[in-house]
N, C-alpha and C. Protein backbone atom coordinates (compact mmCIF):
# COMPACT_ATOMS: atom_id res chain seq x y z
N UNK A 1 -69.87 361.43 -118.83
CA UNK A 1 -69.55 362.31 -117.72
C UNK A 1 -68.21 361.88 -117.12
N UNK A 2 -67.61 362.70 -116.82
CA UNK A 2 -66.16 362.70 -115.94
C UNK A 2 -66.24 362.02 -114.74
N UNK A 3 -65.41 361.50 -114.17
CA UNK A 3 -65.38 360.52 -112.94
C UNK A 3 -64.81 361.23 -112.45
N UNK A 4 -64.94 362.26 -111.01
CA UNK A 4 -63.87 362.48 -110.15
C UNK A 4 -62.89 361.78 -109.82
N UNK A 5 -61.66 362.71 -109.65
CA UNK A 5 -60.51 361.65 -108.80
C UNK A 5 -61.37 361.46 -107.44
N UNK A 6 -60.32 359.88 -106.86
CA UNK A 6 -60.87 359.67 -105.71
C UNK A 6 -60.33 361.02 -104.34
N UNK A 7 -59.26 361.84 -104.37
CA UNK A 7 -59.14 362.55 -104.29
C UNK A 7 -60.02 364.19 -103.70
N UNK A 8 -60.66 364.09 -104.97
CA UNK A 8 -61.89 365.01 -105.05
C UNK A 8 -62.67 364.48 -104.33
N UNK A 9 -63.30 363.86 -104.13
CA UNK A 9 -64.62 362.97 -103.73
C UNK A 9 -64.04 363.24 -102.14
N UNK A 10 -62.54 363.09 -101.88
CA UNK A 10 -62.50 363.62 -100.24
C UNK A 10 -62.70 364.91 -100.03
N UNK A 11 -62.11 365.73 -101.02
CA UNK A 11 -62.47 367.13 -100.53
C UNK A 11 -63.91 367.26 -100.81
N UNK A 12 -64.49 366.51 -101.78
CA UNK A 12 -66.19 367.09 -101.51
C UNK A 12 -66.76 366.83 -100.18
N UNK A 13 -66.47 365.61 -99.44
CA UNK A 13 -66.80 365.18 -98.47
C UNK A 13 -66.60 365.80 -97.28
N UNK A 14 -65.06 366.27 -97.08
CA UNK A 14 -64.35 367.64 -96.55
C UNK A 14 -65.24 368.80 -96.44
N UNK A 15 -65.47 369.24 -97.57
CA UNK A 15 -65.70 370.60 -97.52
C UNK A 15 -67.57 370.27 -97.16
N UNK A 16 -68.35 369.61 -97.63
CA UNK A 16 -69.33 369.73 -97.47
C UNK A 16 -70.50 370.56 -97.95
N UNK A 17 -70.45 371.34 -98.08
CA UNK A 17 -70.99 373.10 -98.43
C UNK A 17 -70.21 374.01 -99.12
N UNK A 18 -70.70 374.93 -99.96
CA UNK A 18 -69.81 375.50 -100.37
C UNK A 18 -69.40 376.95 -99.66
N UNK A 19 -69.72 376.92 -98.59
CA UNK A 19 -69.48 377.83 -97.61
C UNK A 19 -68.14 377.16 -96.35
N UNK A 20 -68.23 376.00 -96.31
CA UNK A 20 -67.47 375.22 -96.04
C UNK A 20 -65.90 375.39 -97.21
N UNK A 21 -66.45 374.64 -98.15
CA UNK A 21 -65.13 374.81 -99.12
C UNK A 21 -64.78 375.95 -99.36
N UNK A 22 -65.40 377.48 -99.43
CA UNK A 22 -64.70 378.60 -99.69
C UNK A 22 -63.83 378.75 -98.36
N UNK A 23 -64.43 378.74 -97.08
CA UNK A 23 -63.27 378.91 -95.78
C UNK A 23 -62.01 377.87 -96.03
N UNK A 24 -62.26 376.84 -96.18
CA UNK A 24 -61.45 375.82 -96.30
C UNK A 24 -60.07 376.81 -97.33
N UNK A 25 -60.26 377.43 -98.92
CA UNK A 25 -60.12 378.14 -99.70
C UNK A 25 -59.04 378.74 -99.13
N UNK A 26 -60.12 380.00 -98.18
CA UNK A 26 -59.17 381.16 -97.59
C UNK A 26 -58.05 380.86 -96.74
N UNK A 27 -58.42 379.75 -95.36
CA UNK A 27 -57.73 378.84 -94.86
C UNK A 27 -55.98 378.27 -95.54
N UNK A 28 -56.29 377.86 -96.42
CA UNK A 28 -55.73 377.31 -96.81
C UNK A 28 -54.39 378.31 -97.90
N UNK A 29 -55.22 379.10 -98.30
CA UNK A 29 -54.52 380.50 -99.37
C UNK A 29 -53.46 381.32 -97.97
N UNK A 30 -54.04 381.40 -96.97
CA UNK A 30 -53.42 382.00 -95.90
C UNK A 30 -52.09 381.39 -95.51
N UNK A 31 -52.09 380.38 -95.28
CA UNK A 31 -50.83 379.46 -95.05
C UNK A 31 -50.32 379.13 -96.11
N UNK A 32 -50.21 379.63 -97.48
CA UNK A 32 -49.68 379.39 -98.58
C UNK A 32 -48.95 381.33 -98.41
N UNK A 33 -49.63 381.94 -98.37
CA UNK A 33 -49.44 383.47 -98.16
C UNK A 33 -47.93 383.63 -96.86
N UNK A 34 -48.45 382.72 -95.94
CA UNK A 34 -47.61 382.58 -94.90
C UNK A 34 -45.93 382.17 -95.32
N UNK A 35 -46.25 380.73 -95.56
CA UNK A 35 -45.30 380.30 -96.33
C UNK A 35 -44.25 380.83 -97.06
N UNK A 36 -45.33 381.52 -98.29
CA UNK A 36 -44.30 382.46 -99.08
C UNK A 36 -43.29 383.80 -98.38
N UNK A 37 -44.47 384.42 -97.35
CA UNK A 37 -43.56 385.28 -96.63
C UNK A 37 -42.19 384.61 -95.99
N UNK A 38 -42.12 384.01 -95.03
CA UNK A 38 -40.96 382.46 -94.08
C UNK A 38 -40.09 382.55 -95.51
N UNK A 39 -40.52 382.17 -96.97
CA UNK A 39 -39.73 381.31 -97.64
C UNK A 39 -38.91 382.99 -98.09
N UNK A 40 -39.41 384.43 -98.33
CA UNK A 40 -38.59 385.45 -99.06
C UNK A 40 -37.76 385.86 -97.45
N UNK A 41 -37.89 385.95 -96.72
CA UNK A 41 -37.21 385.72 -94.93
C UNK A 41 -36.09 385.28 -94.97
N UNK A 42 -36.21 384.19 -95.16
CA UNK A 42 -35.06 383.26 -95.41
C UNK A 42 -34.72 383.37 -96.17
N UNK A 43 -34.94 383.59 -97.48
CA UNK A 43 -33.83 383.55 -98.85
C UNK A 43 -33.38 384.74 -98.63
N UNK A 44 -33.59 385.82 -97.87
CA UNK A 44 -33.10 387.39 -97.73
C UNK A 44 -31.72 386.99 -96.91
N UNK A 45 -32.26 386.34 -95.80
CA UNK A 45 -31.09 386.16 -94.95
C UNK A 45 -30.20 385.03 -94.95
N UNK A 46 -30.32 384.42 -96.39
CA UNK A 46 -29.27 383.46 -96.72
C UNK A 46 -28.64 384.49 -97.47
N UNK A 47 -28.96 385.18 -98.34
CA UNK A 47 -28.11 386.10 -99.27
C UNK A 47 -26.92 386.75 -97.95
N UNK A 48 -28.24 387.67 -97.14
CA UNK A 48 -26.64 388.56 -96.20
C UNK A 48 -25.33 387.25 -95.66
N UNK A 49 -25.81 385.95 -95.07
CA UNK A 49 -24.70 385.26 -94.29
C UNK A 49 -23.88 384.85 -95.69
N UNK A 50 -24.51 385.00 -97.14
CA UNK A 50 -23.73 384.36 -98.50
C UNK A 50 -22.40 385.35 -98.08
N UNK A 51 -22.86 387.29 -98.61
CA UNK A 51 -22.22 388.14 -98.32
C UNK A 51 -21.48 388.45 -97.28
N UNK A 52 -21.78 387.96 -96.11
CA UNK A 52 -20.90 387.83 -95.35
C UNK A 52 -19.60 386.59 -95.24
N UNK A 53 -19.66 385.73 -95.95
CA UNK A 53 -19.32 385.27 -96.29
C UNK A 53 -18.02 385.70 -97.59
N UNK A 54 -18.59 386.40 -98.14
CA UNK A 54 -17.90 386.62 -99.37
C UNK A 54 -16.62 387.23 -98.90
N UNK A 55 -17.02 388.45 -98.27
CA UNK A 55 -16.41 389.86 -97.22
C UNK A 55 -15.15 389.19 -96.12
N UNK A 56 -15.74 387.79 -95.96
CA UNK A 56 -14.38 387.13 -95.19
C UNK A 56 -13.89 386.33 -96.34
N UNK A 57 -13.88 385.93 -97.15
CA UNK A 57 -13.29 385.57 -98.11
C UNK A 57 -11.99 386.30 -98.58
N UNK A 58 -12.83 387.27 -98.65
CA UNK A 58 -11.50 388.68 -99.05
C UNK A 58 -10.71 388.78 -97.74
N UNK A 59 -11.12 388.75 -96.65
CA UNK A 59 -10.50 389.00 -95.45
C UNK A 59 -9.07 388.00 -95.01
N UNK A 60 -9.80 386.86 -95.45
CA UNK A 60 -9.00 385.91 -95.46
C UNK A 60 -7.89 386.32 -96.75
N UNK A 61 -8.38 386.24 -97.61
CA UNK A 61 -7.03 386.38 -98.89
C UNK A 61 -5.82 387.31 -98.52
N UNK A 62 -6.53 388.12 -97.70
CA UNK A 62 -5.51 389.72 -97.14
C UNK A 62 -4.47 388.88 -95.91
N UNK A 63 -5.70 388.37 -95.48
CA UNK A 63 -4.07 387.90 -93.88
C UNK A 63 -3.47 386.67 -94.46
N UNK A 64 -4.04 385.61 -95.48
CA UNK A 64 -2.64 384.70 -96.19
C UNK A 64 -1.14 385.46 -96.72
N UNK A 65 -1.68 386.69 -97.02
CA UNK A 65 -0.30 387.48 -97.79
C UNK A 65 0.46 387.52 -96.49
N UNK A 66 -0.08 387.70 -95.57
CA UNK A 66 0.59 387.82 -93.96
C UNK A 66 0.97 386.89 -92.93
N UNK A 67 0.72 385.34 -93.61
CA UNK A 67 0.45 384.47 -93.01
C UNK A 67 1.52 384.39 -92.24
N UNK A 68 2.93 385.13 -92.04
CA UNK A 68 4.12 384.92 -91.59
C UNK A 68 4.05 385.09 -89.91
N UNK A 69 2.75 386.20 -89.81
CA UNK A 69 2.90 386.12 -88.65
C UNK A 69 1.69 385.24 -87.83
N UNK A 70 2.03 385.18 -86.82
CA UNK A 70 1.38 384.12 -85.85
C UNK A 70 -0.18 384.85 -85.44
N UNK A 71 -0.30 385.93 -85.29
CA UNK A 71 -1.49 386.13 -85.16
C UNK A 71 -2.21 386.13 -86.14
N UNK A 72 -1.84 386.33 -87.47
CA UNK A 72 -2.23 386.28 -88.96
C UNK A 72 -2.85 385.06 -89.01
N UNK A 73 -1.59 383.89 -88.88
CA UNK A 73 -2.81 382.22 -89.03
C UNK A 73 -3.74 382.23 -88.05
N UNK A 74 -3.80 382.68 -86.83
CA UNK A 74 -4.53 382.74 -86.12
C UNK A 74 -6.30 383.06 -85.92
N UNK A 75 -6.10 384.10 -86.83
CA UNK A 75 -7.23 384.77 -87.23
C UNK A 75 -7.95 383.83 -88.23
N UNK A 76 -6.81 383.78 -89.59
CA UNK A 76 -7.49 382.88 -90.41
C UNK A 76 -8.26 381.04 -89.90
N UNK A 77 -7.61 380.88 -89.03
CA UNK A 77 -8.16 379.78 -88.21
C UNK A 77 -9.42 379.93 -87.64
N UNK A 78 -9.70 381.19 -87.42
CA UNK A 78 -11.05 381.56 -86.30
C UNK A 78 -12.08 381.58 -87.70
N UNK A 79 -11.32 382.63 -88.86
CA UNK A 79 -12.49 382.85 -89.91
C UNK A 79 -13.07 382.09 -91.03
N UNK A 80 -11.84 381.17 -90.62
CA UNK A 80 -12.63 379.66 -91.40
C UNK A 80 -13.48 378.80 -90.64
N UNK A 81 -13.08 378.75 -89.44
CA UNK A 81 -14.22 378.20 -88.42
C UNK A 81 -15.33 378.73 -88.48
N UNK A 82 -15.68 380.21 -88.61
CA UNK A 82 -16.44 381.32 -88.83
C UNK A 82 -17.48 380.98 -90.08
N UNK A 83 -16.46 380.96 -91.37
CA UNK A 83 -16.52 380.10 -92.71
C UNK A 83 -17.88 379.37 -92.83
N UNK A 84 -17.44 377.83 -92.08
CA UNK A 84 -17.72 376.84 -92.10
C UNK A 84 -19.38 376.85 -91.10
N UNK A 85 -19.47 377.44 -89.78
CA UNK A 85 -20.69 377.68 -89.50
C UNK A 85 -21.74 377.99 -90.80
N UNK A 86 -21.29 379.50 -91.00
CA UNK A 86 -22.41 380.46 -91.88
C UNK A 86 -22.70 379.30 -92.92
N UNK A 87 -21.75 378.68 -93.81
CA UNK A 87 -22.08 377.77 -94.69
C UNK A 87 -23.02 376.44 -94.40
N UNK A 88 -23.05 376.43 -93.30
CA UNK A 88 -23.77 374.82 -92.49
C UNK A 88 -24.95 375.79 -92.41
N UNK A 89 -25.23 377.10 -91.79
CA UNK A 89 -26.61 377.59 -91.47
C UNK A 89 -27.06 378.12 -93.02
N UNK A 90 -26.56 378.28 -94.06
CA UNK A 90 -27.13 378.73 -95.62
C UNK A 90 -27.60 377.23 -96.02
N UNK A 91 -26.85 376.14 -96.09
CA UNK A 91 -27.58 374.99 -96.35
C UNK A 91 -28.62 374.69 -95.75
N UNK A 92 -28.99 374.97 -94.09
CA UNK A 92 -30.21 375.13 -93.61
C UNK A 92 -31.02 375.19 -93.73
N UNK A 93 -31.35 376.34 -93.67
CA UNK A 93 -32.27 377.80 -94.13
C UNK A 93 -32.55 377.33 -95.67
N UNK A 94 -31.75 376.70 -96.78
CA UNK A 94 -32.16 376.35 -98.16
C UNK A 94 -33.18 375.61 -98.02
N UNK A 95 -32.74 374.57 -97.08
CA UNK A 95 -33.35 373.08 -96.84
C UNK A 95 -34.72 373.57 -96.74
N UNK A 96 -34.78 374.53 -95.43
CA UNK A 96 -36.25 374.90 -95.66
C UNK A 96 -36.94 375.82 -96.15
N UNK A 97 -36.05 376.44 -96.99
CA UNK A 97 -37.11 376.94 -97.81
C UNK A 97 -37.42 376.20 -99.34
N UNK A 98 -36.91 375.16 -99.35
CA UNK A 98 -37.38 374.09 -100.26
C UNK A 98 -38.64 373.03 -99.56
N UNK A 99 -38.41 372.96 -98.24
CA UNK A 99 -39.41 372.00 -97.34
C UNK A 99 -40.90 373.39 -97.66
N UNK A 100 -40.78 374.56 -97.59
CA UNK A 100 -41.82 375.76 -97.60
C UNK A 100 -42.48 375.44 -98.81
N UNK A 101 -41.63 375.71 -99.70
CA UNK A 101 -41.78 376.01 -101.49
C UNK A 101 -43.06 374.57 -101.50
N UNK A 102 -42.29 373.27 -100.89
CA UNK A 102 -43.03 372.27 -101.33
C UNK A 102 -44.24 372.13 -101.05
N UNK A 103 -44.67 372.89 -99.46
CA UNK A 103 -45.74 372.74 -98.92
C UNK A 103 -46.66 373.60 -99.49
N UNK A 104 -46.20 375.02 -100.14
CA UNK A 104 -46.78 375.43 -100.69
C UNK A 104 -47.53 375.12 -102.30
N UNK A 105 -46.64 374.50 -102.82
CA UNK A 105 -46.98 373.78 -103.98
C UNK A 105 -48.31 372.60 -103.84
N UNK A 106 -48.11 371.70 -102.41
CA UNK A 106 -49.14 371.14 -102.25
C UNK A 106 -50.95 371.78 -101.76
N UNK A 107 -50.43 373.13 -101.38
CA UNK A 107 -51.22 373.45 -101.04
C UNK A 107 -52.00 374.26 -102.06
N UNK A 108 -51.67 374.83 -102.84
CA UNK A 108 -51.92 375.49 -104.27
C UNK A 108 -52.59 374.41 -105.19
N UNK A 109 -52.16 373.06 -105.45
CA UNK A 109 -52.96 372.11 -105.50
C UNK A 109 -54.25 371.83 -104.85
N UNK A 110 -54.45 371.55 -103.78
CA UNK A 110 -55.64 371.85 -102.93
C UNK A 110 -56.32 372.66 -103.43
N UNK A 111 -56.06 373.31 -103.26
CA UNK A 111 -56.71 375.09 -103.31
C UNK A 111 -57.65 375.00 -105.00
N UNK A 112 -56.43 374.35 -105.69
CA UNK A 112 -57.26 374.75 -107.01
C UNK A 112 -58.57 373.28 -107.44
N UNK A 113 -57.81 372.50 -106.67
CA UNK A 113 -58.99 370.80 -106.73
C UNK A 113 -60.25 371.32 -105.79
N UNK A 114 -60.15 372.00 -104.82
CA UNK A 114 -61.49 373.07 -103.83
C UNK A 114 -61.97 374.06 -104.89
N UNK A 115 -61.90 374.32 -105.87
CA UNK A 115 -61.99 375.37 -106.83
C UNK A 115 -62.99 374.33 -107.51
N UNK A 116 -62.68 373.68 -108.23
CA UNK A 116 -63.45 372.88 -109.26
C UNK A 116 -64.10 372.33 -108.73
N UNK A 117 -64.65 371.82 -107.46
CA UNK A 117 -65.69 370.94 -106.49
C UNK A 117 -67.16 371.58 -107.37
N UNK A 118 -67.76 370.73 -107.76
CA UNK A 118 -69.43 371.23 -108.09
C UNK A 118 -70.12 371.58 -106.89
N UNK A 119 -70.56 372.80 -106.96
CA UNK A 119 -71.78 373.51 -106.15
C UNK A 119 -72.81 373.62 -106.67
């Protein structure tokens, strides 16, 4: 016979019942459900600040041809400052939706070690 992980043996203990471990289940599928929603949120609205991004890119390339005049660098000064935010808040927003992805991964684990518990 198979030895549970020690692992298992907490969630049997955990769950108790198997009325217990199915809530535990749903519980748990919910904030994985959650998760995933937060994590397509954020990857939506890293794409628009990417694109916005891009859109001053071009913006910028147009007033270097112009750079002669003083309000020209001017601008480009503001839209690299501009730049440099959106790029600090896309690394962000990655960060957590890699911190999401992970929690969800642990939790999908769970979920499936609550699955195999003997009833």
């Amino acid at each position: 016979m198979k030895t549970p992980m020690p692992f298992c043996e907490e969630l049997t203990a955990a769950a108790g019942s198997p009325f217990v471990r199915d809530m535990m289940i749903v519980k748990f599928q919910r904030e994985v459900d959650v998760l995933m929603l937060d994590e397509g949120e954020l990857r939506k609205k890293a794409k628009e600040i990417r694109n916005r991004v891009a859109e001053r890119d071009m913006l910028v390339g147009e007033l270097e041809k112009l750079a002669v005049f003083d309000s020209a660098s001017q601008s480009i000064c503001e839209l690299s400052k501009l730049q440099t935010q959106d790029l600090t808040e896309v690394a962000s927003i990655l960060v957590n939706v890699m911190k999401k992805q992970t929690r969800a991964s642990e939790l999908l684990g769970v979920i499936e070690n609550l699955k195999k518990l003997p009833y």
